[in-house]
C-alpha atoms as a PDB file:
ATOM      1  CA  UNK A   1      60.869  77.845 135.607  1.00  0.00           C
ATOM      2  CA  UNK A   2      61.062  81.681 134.847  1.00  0.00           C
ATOM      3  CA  UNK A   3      63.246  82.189 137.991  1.00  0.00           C
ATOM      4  CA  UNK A   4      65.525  79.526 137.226  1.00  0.00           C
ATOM      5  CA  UNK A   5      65.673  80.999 133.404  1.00  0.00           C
ATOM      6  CA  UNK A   6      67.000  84.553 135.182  1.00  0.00           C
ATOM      7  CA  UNK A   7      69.549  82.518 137.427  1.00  0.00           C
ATOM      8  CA  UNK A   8      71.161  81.349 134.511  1.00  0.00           C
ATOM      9  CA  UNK A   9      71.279  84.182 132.770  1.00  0.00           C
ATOM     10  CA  UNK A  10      72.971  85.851 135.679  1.00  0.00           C
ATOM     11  CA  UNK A  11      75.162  82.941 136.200  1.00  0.00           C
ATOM     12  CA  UNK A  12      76.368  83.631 132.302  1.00  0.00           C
ATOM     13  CA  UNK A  13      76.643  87.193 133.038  1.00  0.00           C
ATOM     14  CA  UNK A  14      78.921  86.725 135.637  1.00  0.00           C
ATOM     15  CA  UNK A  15      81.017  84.029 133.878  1.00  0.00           C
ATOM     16  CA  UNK A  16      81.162  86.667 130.713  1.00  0.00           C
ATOM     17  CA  UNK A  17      82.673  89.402 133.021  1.00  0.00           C
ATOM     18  CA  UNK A  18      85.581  87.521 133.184  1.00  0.00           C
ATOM     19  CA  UNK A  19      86.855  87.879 130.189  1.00  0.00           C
ATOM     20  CA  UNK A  20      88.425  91.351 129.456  1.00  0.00           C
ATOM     21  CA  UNK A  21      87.782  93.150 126.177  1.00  0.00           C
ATOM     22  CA  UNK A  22      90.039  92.495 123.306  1.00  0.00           C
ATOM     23  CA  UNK A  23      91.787  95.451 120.937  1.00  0.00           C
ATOM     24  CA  UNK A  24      92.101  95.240 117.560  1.00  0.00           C
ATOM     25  CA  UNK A  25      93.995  97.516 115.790  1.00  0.00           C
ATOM     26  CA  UNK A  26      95.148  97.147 111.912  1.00  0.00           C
ATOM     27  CA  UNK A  27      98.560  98.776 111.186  1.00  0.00           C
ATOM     28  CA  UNK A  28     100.527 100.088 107.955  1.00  0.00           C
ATOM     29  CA  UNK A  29     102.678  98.371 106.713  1.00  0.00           C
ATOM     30  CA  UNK A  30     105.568 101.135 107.857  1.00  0.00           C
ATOM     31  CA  UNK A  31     105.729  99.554 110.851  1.00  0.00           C
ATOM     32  CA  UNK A  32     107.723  96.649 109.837  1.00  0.00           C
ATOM     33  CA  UNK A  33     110.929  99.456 108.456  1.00  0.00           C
ATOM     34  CA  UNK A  34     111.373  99.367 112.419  1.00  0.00           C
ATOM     35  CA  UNK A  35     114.832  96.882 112.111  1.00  0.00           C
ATOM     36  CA  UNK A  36     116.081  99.864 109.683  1.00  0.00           C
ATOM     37  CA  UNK A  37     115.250 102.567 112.481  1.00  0.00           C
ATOM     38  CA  UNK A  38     117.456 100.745 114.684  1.00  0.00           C
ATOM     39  CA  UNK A  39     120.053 100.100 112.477  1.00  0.00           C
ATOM     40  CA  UNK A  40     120.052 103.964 111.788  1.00  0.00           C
ATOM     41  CA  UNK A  41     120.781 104.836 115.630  1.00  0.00           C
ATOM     42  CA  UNK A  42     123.363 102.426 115.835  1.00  0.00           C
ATOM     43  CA  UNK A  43     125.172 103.719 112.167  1.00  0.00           C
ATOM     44  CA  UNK A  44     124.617 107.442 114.341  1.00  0.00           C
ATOM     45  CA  UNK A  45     125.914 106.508 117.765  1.00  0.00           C
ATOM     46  CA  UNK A  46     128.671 104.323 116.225  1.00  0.00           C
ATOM     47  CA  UNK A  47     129.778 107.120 114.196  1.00  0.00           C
ATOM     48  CA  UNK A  48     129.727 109.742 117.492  1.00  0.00           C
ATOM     49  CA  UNK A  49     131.764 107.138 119.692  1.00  0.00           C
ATOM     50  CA  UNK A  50     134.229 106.868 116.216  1.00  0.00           C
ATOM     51  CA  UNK A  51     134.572 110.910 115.730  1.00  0.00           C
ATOM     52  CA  UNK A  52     131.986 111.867 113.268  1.00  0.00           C
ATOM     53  CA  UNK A  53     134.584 112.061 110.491  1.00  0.00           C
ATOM     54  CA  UNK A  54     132.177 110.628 107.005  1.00  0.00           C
ATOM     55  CA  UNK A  55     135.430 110.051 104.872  1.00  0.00           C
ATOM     56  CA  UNK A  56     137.243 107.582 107.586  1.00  0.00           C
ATOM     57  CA  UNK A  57     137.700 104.350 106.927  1.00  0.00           C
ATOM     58  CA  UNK A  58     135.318 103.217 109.712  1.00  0.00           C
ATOM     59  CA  UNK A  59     132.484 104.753 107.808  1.00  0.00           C
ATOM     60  CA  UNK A  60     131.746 102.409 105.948  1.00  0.00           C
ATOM     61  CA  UNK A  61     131.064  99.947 108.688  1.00  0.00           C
ATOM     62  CA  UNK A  62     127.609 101.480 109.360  1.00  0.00           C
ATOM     63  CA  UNK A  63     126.542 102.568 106.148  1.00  0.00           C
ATOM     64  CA  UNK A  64     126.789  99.102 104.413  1.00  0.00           C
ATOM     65  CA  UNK A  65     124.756  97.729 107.627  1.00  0.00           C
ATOM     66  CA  UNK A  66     122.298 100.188 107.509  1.00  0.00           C
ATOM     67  CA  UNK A  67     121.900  99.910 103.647  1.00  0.00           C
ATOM     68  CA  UNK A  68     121.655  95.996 104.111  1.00  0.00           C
ATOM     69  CA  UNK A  69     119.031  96.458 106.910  1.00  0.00           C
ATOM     70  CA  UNK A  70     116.756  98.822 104.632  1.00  0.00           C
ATOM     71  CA  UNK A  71     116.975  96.546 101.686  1.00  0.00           C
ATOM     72  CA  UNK A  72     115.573  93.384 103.690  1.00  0.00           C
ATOM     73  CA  UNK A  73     112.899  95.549 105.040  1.00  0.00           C
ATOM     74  CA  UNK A  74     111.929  97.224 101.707  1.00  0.00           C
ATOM     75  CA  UNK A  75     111.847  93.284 100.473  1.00  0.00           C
ATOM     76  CA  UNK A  76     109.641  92.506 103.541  1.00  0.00           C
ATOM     77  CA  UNK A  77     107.200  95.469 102.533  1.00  0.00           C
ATOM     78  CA  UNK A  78     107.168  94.753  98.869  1.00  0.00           C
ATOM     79  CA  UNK A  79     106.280  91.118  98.836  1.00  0.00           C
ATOM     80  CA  UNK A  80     104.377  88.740 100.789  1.00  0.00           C
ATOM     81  CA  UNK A  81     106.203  85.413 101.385  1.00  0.00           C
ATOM     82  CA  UNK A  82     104.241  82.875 102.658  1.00  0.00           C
ATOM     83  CA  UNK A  83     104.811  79.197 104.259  1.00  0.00           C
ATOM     84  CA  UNK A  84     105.824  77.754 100.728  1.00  0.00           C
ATOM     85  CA  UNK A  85     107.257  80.396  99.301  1.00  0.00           C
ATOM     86  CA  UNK A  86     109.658  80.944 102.186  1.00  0.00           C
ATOM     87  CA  UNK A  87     110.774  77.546 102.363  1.00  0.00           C
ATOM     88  CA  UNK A  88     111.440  77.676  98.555  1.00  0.00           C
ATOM     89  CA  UNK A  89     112.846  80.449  98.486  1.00  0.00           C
ATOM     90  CA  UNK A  90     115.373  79.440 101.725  1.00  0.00           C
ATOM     91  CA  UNK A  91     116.151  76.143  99.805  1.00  0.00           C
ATOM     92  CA  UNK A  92     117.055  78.334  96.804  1.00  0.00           C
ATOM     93  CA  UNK A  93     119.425  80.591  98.824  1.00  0.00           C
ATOM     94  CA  UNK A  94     121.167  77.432 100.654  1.00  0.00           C
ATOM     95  CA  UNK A  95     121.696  75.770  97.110  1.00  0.00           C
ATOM     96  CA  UNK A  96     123.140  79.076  95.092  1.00  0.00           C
ATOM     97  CA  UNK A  97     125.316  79.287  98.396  1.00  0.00           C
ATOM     98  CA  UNK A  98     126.544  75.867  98.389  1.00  0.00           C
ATOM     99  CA  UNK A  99     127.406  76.401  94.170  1.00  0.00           C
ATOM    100  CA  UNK A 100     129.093  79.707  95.314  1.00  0.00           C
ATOM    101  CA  UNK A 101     131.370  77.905  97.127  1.00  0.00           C
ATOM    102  CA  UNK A 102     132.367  75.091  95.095  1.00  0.00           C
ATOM    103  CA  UNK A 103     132.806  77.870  92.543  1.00  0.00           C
ATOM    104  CA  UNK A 104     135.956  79.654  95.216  1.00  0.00           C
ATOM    105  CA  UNK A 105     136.921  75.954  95.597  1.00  0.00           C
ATOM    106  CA  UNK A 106     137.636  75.509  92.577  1.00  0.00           C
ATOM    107  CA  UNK A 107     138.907  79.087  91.277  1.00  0.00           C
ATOM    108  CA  UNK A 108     140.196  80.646  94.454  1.00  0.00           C
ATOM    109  CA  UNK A 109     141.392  83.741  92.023  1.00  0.00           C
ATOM    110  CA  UNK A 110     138.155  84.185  91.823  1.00  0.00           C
ATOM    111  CA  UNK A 111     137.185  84.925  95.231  1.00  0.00           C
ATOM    112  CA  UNK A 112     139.840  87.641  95.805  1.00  0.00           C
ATOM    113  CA  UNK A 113     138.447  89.482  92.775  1.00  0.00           C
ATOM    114  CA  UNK A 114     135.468  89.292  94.547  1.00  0.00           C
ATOM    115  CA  UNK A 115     136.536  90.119  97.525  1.00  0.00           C
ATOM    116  CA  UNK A 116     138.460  93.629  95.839  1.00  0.00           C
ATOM    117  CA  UNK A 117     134.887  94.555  94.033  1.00  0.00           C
ATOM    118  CA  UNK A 118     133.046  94.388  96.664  1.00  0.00           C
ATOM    119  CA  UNK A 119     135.676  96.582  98.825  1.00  0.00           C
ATOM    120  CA  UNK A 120     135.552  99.270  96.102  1.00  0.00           C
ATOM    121  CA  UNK A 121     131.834  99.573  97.382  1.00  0.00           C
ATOM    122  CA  UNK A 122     132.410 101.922 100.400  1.00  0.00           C
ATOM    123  CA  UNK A 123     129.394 104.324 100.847  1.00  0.00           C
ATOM    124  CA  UNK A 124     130.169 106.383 103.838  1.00  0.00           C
ATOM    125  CA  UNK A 125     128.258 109.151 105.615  1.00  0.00           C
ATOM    126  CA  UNK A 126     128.053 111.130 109.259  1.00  0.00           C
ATOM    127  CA  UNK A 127     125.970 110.268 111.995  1.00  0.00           C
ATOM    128  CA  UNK A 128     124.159 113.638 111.259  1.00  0.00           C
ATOM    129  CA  UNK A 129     122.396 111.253 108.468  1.00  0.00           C
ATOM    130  CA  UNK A 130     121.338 108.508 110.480  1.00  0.00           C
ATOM    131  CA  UNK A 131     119.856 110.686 113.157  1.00  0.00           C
ATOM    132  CA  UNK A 132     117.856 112.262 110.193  1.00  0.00           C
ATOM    133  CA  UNK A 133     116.320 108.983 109.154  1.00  0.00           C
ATOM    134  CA  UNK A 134     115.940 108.226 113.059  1.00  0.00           C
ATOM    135  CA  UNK A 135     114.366 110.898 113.704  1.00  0.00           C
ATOM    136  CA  UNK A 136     111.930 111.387 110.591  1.00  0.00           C
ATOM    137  CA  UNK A 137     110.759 107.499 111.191  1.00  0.00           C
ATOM    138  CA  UNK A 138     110.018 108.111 114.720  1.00  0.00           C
ATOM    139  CA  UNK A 139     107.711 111.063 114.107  1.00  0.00           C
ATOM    140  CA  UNK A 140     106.131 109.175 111.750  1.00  0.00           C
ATOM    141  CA  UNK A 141     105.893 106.258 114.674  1.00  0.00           C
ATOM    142  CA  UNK A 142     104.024 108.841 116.322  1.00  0.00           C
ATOM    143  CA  UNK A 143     101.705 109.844 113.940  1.00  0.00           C
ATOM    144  CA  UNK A 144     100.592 106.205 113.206  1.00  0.00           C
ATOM    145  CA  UNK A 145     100.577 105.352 117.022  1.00  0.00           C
ATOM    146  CA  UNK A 146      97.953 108.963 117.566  1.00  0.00           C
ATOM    147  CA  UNK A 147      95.853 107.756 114.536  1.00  0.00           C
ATOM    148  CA  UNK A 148      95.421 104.304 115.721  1.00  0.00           C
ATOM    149  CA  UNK A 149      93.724 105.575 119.101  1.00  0.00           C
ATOM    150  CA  UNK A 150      90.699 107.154 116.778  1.00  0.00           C
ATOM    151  CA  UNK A 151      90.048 103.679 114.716  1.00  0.00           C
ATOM    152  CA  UNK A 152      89.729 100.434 116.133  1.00  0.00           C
ATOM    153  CA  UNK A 153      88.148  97.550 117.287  1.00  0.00           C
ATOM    154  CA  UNK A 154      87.110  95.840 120.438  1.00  0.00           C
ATOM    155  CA  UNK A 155      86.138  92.406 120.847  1.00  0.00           C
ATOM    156  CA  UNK A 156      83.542  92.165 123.611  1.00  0.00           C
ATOM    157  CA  UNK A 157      81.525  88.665 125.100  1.00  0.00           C
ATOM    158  CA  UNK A 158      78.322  90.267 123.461  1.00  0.00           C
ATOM    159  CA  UNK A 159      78.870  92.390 120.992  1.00  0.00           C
ATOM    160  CA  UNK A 160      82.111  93.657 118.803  1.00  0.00           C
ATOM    161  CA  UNK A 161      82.880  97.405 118.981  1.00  0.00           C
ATOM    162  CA  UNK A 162      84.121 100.085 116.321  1.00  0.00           C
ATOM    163  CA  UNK A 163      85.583 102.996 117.392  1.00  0.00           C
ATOM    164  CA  UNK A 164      86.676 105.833 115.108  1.00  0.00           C
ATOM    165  CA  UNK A 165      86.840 108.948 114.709  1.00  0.00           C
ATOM    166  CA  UNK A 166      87.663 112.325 116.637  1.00  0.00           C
ATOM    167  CA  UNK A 167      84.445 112.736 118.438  1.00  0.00           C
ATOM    168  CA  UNK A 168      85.008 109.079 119.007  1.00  0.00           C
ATOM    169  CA  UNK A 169      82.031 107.499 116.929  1.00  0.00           C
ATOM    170  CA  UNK A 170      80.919 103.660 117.796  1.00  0.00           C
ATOM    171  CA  UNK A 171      79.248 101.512 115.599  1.00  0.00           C
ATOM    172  CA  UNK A 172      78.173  97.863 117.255  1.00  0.00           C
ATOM    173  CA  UNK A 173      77.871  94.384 115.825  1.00  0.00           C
ATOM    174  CA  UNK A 174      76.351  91.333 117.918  1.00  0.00           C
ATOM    175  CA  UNK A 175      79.000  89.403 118.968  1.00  0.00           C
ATOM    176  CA  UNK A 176      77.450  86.110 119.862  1.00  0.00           C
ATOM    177  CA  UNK A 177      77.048  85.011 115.692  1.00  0.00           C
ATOM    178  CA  UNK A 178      80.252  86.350 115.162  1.00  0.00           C
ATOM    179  CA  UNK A 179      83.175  84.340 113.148  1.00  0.00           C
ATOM    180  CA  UNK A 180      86.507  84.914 112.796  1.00  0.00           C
ATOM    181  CA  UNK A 181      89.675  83.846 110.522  1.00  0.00           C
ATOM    182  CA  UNK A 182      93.009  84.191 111.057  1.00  0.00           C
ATOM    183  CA  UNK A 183      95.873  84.328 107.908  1.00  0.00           C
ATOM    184  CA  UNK A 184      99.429  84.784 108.051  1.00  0.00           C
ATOM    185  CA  UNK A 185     100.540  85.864 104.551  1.00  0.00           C
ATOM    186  CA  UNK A 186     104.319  86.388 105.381  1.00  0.00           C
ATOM    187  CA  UNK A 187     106.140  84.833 107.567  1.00  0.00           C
ATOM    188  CA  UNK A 188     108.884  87.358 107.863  1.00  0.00           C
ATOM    189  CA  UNK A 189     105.760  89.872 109.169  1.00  0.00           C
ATOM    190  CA  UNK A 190     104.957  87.215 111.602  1.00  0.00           C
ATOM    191  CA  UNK A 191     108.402  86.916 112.719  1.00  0.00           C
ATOM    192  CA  UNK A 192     108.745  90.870 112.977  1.00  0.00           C
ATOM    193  CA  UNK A 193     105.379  91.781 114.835  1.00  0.00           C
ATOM    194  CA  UNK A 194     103.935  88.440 114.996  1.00  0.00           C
ATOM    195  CA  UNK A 195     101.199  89.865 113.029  1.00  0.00           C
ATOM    196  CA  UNK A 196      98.771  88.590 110.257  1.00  0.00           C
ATOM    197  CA  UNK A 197      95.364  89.597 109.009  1.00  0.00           C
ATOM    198  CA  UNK A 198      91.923  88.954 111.093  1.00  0.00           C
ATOM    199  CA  UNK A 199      88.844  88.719 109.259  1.00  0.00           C
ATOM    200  CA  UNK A 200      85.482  89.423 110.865  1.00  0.00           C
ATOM    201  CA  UNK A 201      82.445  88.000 110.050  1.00  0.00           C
ATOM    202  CA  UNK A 202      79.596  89.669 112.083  1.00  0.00           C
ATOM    203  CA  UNK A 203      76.021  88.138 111.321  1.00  0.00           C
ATOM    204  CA  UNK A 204      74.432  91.222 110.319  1.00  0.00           C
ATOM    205  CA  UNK A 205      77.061  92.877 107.756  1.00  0.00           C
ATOM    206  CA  UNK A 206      76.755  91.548 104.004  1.00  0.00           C
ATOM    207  CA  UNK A 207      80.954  92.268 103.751  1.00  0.00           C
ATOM    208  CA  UNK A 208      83.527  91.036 106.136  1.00  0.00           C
ATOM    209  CA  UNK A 209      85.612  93.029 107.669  1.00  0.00           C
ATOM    210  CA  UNK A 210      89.685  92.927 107.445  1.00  0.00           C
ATOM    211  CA  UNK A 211      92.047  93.751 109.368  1.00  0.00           C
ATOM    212  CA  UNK A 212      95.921  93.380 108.425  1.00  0.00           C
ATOM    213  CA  UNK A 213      98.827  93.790 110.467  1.00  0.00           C
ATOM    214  CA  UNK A 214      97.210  92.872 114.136  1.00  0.00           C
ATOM    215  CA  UNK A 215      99.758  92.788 116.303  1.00  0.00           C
ATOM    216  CA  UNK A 216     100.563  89.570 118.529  1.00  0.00           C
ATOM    217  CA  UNK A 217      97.894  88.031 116.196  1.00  0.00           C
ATOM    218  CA  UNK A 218      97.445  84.051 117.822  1.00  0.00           C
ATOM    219  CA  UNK A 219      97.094  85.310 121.410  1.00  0.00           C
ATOM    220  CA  UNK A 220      94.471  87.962 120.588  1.00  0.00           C
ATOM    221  CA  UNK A 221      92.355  85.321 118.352  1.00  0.00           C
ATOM    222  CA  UNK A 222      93.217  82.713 121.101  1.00  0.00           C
ATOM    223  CA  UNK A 223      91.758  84.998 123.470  1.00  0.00           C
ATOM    224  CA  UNK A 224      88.571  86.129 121.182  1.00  0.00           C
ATOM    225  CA  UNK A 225      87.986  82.342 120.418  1.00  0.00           C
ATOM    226  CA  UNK A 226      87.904  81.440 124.416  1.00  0.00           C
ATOM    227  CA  UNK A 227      85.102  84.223 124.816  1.00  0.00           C
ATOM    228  CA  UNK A 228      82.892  83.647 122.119  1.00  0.00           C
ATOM    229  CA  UNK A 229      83.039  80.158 123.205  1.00  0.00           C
ATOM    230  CA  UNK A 230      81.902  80.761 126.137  1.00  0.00           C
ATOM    231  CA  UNK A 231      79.189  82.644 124.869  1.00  0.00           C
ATOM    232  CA  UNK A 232      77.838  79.858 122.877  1.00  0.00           C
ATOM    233  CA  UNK A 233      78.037  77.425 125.313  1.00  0.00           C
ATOM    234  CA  UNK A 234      75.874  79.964 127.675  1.00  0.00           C
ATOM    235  CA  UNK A 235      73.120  80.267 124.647  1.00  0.00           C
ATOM    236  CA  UNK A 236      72.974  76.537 124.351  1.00  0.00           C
ATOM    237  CA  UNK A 237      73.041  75.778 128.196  1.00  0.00           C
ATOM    238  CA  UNK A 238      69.991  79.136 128.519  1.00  0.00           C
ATOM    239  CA  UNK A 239      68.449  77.611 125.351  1.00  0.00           C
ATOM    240  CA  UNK A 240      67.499  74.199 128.021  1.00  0.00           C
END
C-alpha cells in the first residue's frame, strides 16, 4: 500500500509539471493614457510630413485629436464604469444624440452656428510638443515596466510566489487551499488591456490580497483555475 501511495504521488508530480507558472503583475493605472501616447506621435509625425509650421491651418487637425484622445483617457482613469453603468450611460449618449438631431432638423440655423463655434476652437501647436509628451510618457513606460520586474507574483501547482524587492525577496503561500476572484470594474479598462482586479485568498493569510490592473486577466485566471484544479483532484485521488 505504501508503494502504491509514492506512485501516485509521482504520477501527480509529473501531471503538475505540466503546467507552467503563471505571472501576476498589478499595474498603475498610467498605463491605460497609452491611446493618448499614440495619438501624440501621430499629431508629431503628421505635423513633420505637413512642415512643422504651428500657425497653419493643418494644425489644428492633430491638436483637436490629440486633445480628444487625452480627455477619453483622463475619463477612463478618473472613473470606473462598470457593466450597468456603461450600458446606461451608452443609452444616454444614443438618446441626447438622437434629440440633437431632431433639434438641426428642425432649426437648421442652428447647426451652422454650431458648426462656426466650434471652428473658432482651433488650438494648434508643433510637432516639437507632441514628441515632448511622447517622449516623457515613454520614460515613464519604462520606469513602470523596471519596477514591475522587483514586485510580483507567481502562481505555481503548489504554492503561490511573491517576489519583490532589489535583492529579490520571496515570500511563499501554499497553493493547494488557495482561492481566487476575478472583477472587472470598467469595461473600457477591459477593453484597453483586458485587465481587471484578481483577488487572492491564500489559506494561511488573515487579509486577501489584490491585485488591480492584471493584464490579459480571463486567460491568466483560466489558466490558474486549470492548475489548482488539478491539484485538488490529485489530493482527493492521493487522499484514496
Amino acid at each position: 500500500f505504501p508503494m502504491s501511495a509514492d506512485n501516485d504521488l509521482e504520477s501527480g508530480s509529473k501531471n503538475n509539471q505540466q503546467f507552467d507558472p503563471v505571472f501576476l503583475v498589478s499595474y498603475p493605472s498610467i498605463v491605460f493614457l497609452y491611446p493618448s501616447v499614440l495619438a501624440a506621435l501621430f499629431g508629431a509625425l503628421f505635423m513633420l510630413w505637413n512642415g512643422n509650421s504651428a500657425a497653419a491651418d493643418y494644425a489644428v487637425i492633430p491638436a483637436r485629436i490629440f486633445l480628444l484622445v487625452l480627455l477619453i483617457n483622463l475619463v477612463v482613469v478618473s472613473f470606473d464604469f462598470p457593466r450597468t453603468t456603461s450600458l446606461t450611460w451608452f443609452f444616454a449618449v444614443v438618446a441626447v444624440g438622437v434629440l440633437i438631431w431632431m433639434l438641426f432638423q428642425l432649426r437648421p440655423d442652428l447647426s451652422s452656428t454650431i458648426t462656426g463655434w466650434l471652428n473658432q476652437i482651433a488650438p494648434k501647436t508643433n510637432a516639437a510638443f507632441y514628441f515632448i509628451y511622447f517622449f516623457g510618457m515613454s520614460f515613464l513606460y519604462i520606469c513602470v515596466a523596471i519596477s514591475r520586474r522587483f514586485d510580483y507574483w507567481e502562481v505555481r501547482s503548489n504554492e503561490l510566489l511573491h517576489h519583490h524587492g532589489i535583492l529579490s525577496d520571496l515570500k511563499r503561500f501554499s497553493a493547494p487551499s488557495l482561492r481566487i476572484d476575478k472583477e472587472i470594474n470598467d469595461v473600457f479598462e477591459y477593453l484597453l488591456l483586458r485587465s481587471g482586479r484578481l483577488i487572492l485568498h491564500p489559506s494561511q493569510e488573515r487579509k486577501a490580497i489584490v491585485l488591480d490592473n492584471v493584464f490579459f486577466i480571463n486567460r491568466k485566471e483560466e489558466r490558474i483555475t486549470k492548475m489548482l484544479g488539478a491539484l485538488q483532484v490529485r489530493l482527493k485521488g492521493d487522499s484514496h
